[in-house]
C-alpha atoms as a PDB file:
ATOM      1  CA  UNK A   1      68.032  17.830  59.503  1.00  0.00           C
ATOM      2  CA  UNK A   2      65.412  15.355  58.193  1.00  0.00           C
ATOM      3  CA  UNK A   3      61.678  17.045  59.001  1.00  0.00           C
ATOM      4  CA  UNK A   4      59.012  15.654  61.196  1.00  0.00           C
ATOM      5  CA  UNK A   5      56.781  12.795  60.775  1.00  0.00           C
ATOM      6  CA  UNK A   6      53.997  14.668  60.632  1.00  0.00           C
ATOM      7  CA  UNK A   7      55.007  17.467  58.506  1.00  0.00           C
ATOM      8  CA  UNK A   8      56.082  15.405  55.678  1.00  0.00           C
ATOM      9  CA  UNK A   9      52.637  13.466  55.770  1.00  0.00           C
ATOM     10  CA  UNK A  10      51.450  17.137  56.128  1.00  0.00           C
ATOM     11  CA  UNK A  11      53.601  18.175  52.482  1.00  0.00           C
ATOM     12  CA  UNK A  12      52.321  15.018  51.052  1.00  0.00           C
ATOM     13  CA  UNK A  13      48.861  15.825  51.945  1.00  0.00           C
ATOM     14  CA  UNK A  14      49.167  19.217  50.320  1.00  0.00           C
ATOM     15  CA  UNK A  15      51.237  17.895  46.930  1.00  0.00           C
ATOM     16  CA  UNK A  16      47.989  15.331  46.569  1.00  0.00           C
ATOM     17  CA  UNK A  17      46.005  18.522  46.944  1.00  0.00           C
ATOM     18  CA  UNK A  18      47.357  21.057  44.860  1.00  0.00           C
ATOM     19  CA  UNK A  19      48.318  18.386  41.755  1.00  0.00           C
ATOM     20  CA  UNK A  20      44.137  17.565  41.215  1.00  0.00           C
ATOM     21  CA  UNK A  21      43.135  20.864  42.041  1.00  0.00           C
ATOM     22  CA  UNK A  22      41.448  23.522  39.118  1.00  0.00           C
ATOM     23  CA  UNK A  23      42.735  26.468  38.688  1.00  0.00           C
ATOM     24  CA  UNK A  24      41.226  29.316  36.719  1.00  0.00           C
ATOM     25  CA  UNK A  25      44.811  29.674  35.152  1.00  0.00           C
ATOM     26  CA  UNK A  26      44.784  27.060  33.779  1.00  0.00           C
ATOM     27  CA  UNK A  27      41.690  27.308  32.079  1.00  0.00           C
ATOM     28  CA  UNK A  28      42.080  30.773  31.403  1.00  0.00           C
ATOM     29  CA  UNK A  29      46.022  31.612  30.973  1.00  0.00           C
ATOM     30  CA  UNK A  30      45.428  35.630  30.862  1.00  0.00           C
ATOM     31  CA  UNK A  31      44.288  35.532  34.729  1.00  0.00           C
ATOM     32  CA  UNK A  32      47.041  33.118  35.894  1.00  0.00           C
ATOM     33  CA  UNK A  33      48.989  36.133  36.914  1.00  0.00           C
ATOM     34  CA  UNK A  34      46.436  37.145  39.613  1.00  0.00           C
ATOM     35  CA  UNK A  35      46.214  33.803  41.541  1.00  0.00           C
ATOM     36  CA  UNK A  36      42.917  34.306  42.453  1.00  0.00           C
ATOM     37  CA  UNK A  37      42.221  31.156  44.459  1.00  0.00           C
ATOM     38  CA  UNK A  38      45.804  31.237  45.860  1.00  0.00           C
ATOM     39  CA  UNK A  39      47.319  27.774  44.586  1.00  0.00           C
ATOM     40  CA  UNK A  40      50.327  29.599  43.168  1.00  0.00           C
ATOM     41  CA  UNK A  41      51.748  30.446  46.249  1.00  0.00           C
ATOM     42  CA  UNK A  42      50.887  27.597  48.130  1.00  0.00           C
ATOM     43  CA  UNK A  43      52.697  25.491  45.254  1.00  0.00           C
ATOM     44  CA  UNK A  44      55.820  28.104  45.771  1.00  0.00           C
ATOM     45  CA  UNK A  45      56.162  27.407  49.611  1.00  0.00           C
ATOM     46  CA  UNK A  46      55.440  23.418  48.708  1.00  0.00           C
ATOM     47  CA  UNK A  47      58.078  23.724  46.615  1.00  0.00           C
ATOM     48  CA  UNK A  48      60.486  25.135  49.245  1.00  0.00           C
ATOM     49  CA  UNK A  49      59.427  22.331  51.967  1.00  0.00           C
ATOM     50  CA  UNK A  50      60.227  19.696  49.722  1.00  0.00           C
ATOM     51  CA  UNK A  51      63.398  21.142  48.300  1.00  0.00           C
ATOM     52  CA  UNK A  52      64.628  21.310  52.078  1.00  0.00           C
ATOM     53  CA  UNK A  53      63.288  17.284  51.870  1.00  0.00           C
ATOM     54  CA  UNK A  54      64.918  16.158  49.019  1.00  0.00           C
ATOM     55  CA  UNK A  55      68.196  17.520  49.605  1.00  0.00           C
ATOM     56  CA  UNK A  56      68.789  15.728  52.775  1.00  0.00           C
ATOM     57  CA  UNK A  57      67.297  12.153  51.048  1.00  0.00           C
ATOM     58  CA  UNK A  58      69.985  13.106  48.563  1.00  0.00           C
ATOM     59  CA  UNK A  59      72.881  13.843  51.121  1.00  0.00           C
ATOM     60  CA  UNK A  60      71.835  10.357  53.094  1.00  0.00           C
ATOM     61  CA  UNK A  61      72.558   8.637  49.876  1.00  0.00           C
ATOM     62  CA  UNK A  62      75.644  10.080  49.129  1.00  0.00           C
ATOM     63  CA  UNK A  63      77.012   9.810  52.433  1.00  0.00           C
ATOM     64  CA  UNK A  64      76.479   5.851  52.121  1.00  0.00           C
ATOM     65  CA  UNK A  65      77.930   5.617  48.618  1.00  0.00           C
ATOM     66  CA  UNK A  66      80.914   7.450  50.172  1.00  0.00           C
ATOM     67  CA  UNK A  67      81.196   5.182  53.193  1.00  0.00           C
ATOM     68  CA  UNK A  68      80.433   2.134  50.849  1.00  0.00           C
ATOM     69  CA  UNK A  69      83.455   2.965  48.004  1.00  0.00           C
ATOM     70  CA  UNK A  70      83.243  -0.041  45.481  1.00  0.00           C
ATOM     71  CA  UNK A  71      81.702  -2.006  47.675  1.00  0.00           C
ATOM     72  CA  UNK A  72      78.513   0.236  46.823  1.00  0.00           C
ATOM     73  CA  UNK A  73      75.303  -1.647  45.967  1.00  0.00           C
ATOM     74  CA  UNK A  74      72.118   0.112  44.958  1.00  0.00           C
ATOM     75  CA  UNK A  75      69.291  -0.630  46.992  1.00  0.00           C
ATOM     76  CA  UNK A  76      66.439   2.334  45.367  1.00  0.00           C
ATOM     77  CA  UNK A  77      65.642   4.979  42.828  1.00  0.00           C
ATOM     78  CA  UNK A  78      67.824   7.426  44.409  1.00  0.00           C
ATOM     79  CA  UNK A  79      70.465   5.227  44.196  1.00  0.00           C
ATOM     80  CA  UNK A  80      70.422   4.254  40.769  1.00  0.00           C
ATOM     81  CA  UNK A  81      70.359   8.332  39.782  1.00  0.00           C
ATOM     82  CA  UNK A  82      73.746   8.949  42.279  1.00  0.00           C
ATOM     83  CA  UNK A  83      75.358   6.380  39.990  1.00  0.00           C
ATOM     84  CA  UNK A  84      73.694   7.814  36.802  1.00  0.00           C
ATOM     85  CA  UNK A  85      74.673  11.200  37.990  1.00  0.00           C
ATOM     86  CA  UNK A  86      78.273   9.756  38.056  1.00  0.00           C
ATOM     87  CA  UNK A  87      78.713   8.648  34.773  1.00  0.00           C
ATOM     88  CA  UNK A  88      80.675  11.044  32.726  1.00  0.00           C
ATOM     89  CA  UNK A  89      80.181   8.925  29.805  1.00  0.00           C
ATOM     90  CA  UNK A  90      76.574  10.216  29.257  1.00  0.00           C
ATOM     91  CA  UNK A  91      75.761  12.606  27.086  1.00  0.00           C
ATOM     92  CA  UNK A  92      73.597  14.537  29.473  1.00  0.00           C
ATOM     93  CA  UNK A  93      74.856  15.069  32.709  1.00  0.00           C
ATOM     94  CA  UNK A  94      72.316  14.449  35.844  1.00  0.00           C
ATOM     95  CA  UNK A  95      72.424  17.391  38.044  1.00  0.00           C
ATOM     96  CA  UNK A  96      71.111  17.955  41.483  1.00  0.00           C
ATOM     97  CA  UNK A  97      67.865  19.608  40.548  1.00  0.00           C
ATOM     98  CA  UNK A  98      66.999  16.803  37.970  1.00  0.00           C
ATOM     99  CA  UNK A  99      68.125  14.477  40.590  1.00  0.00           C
ATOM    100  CA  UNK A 100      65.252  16.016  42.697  1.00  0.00           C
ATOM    101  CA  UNK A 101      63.050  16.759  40.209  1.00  0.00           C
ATOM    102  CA  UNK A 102      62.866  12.743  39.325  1.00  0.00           C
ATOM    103  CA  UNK A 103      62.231  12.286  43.027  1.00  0.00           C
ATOM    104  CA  UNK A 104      59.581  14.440  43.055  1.00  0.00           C
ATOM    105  CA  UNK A 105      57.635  12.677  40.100  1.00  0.00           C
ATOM    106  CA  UNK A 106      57.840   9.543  42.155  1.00  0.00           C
ATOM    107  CA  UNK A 107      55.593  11.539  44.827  1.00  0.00           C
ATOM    108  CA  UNK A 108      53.702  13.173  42.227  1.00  0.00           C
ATOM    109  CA  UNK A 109      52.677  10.136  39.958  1.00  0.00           C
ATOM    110  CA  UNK A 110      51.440   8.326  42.516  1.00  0.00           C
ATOM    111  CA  UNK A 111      54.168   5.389  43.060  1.00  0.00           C
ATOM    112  CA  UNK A 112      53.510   5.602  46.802  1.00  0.00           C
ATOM    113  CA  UNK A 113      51.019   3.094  47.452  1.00  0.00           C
ATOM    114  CA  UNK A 114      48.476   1.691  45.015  1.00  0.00           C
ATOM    115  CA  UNK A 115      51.358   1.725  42.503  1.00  0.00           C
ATOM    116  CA  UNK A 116      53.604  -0.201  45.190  1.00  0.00           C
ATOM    117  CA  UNK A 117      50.812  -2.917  46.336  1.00  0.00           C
ATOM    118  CA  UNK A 118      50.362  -3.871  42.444  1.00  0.00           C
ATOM    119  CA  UNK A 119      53.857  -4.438  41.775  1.00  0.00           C
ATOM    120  CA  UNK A 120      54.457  -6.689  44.596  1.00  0.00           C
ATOM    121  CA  UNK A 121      51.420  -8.505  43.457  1.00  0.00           C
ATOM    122  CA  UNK A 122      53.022  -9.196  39.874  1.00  0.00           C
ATOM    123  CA  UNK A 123      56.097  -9.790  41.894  1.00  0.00           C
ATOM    124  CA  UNK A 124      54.737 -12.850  43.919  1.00  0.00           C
ATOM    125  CA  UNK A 125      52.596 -14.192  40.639  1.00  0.00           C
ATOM    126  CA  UNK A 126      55.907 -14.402  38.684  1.00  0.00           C
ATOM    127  CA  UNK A 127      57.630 -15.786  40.998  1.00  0.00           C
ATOM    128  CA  UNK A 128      55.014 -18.611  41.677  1.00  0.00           C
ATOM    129  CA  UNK A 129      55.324 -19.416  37.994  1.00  0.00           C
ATOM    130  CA  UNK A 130      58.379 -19.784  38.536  1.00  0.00           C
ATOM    131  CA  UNK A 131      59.344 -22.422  41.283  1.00  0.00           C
ATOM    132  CA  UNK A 132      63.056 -22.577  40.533  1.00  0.00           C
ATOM    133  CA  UNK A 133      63.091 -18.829  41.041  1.00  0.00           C
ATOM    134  CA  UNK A 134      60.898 -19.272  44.397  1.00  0.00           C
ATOM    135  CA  UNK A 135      62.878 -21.874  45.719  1.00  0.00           C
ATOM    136  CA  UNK A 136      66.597 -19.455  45.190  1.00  0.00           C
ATOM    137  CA  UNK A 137      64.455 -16.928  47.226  1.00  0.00           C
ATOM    138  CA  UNK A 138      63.678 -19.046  50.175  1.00  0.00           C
ATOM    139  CA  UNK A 139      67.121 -20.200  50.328  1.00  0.00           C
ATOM    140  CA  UNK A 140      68.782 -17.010  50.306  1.00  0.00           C
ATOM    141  CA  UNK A 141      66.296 -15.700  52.795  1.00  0.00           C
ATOM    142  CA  UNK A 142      66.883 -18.533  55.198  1.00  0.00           C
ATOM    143  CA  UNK A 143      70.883 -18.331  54.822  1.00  0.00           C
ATOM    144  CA  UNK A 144      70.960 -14.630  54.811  1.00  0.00           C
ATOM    145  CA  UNK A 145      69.247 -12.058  57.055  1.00  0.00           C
ATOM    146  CA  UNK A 146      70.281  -8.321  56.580  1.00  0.00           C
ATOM    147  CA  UNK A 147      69.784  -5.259  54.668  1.00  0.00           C
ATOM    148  CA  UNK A 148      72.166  -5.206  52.007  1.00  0.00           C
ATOM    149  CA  UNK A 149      72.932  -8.981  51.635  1.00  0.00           C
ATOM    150  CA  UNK A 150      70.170 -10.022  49.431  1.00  0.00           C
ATOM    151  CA  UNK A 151      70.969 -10.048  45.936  1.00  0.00           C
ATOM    152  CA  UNK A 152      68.768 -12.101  44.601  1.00  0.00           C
ATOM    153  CA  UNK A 153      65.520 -11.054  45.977  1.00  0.00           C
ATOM    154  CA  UNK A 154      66.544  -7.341  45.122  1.00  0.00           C
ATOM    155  CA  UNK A 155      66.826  -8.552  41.526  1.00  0.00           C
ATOM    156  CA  UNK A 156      63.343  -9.865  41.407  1.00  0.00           C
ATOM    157  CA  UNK A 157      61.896  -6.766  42.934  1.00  0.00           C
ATOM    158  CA  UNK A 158      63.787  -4.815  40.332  1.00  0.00           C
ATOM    159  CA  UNK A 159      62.985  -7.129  37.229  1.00  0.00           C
ATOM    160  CA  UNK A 160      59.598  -7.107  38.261  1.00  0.00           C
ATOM    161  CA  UNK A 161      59.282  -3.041  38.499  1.00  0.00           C
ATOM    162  CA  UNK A 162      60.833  -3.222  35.116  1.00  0.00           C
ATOM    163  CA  UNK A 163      57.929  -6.002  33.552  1.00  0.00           C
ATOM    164  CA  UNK A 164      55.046  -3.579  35.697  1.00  0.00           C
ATOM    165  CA  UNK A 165      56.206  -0.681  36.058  1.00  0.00           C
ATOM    166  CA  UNK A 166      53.401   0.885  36.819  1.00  0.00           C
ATOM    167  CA  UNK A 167      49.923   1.282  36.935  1.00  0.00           C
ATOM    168  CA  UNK A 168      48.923   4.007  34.799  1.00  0.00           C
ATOM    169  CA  UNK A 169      48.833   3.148  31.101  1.00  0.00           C
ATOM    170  CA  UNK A 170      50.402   6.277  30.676  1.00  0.00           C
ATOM    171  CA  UNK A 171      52.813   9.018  31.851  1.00  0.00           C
ATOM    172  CA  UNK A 172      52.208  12.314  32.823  1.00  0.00           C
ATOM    173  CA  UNK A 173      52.589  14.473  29.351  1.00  0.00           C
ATOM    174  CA  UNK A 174      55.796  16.429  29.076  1.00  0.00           C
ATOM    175  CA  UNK A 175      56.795  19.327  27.043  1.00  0.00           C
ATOM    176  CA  UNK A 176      60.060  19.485  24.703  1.00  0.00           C
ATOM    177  CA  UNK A 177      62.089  22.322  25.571  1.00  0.00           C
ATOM    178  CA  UNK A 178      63.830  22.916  21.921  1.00  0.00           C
ATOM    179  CA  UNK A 179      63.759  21.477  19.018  1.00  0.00           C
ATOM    180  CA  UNK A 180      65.032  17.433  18.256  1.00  0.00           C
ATOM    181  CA  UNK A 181      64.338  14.632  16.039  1.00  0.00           C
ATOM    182  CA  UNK A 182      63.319  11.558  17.516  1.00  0.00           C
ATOM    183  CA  UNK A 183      63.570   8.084  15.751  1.00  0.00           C
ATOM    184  CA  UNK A 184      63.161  10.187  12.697  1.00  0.00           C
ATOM    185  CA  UNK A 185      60.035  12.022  14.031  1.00  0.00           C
ATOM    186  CA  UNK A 186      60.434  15.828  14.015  1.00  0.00           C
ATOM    187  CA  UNK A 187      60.114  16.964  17.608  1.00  0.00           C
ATOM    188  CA  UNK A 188      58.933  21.011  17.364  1.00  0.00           C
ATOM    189  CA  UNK A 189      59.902  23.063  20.372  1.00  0.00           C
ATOM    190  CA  UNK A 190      56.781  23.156  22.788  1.00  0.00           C
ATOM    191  CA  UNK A 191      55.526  19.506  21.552  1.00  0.00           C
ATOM    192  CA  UNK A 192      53.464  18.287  24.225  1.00  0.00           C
ATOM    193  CA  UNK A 193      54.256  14.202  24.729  1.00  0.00           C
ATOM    194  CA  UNK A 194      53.091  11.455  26.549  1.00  0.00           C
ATOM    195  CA  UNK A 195      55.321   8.246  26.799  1.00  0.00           C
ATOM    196  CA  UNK A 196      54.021   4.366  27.539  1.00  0.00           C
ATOM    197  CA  UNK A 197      55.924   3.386  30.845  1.00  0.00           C
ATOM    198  CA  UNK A 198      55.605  -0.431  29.984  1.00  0.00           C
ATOM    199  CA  UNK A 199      57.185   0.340  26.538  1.00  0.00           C
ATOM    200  CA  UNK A 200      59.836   1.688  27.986  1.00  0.00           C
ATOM    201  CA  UNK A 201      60.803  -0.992  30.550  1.00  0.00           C
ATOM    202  CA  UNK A 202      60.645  -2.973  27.522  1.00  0.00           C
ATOM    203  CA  UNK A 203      63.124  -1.437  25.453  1.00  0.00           C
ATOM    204  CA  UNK A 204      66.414  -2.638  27.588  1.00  0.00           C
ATOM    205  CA  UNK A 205      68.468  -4.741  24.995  1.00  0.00           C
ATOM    206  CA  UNK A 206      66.440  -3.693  21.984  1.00  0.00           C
END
């Protein structure tokens, strides 16, 4: 059962919280064990309320690419990962919990609202460069109304999350969990990275 209203503002409330907070753990490793201001276990029962989130978001969208067969379109994020998940092809398989573990960056790095307004923005100034591409828009909105049955305009909204991405310069750093090569770069185990999101919107087709 999806969760209240109010209690997911509530969780998002307390992820904005607990992701700019200090803690003395993190400044000094050797007393993380001791929790002394408490974040730890807030972060543990965060993580529990947003597991129990996540998994029905994720059992919503499966449900409709079920109903849907080949006739499945996506229409988010979440969508594009079910398909990804899917794919036996790749050569790392998506699981659930890095199915919700992408979901949760989406809350985490801020593409809620600030992120959302500016790519809408670049949306609407493209597509005023653009009046061919304006004029396709207006006609499919005037010939078709309803979820689901606009192509088009659900291609501009992706192309243009995929020229602005976002609006940090930068990703939040990640660590390597063994060792790799990358590009010819030798990636140590522990290597602490930090990847350009326009960069890699811009890689498609390269």
């Amino acid at each position: 059962m999806i969760i209240p209203q109010e209690e997911f503002k509530e969780i998002i409330e307390e992820l904005m919280l607990l992701i700019n907070i200090i803690s003395v753990g993190d400044l000094i490793p050797w007393l993380n064990f001791l929790n002394l201001q408490g974040y730890v276990k807030r972060m543990k029962m965060l993580r529990k309320r947003f597991d129990r989130l996540l998994e029905h978001v994720l059992d919503e969208h499966n449900k409709r690419h079920r109903r849907e067969g080949k006739a499945f379109v996506s229409r988010d994020m979440v969508d594009v990962l079910l398909v990804l998940a899917d794919d036996h092809s790749l050569e790392v398989k998506l699981e659930r919990h890095y199915l919700k573990a992408f979901i949760l960056d989406m809350f985490a790095g801020g593409t809620g609202t600030d992120t959302a307004t500016v790519v809408i923005e670049w949306a609407i100034s493209e597509i005023l460069k653009r009046p061919e591409t304006s004029d396709k828009a207006t006609e499919e909105l005037d010939r078709v109304i309803g979820r689901g049955h606009l192509p088009y305009i659900e291609a501009i909204v992706k192309e243009a999350m995929r020229m602005h991405p976002v609006v940090v310069p930068l990703l939040a750093p990640r660590l390597s969990r063994e060792h790799t090569t990358v590009d010819g770069y030798d990636i140590p185990l522990g290597t602490q990275a930090v990847a350009e999101p326009k960069l890699l919107a811009h890689l498609y087709g390269a």
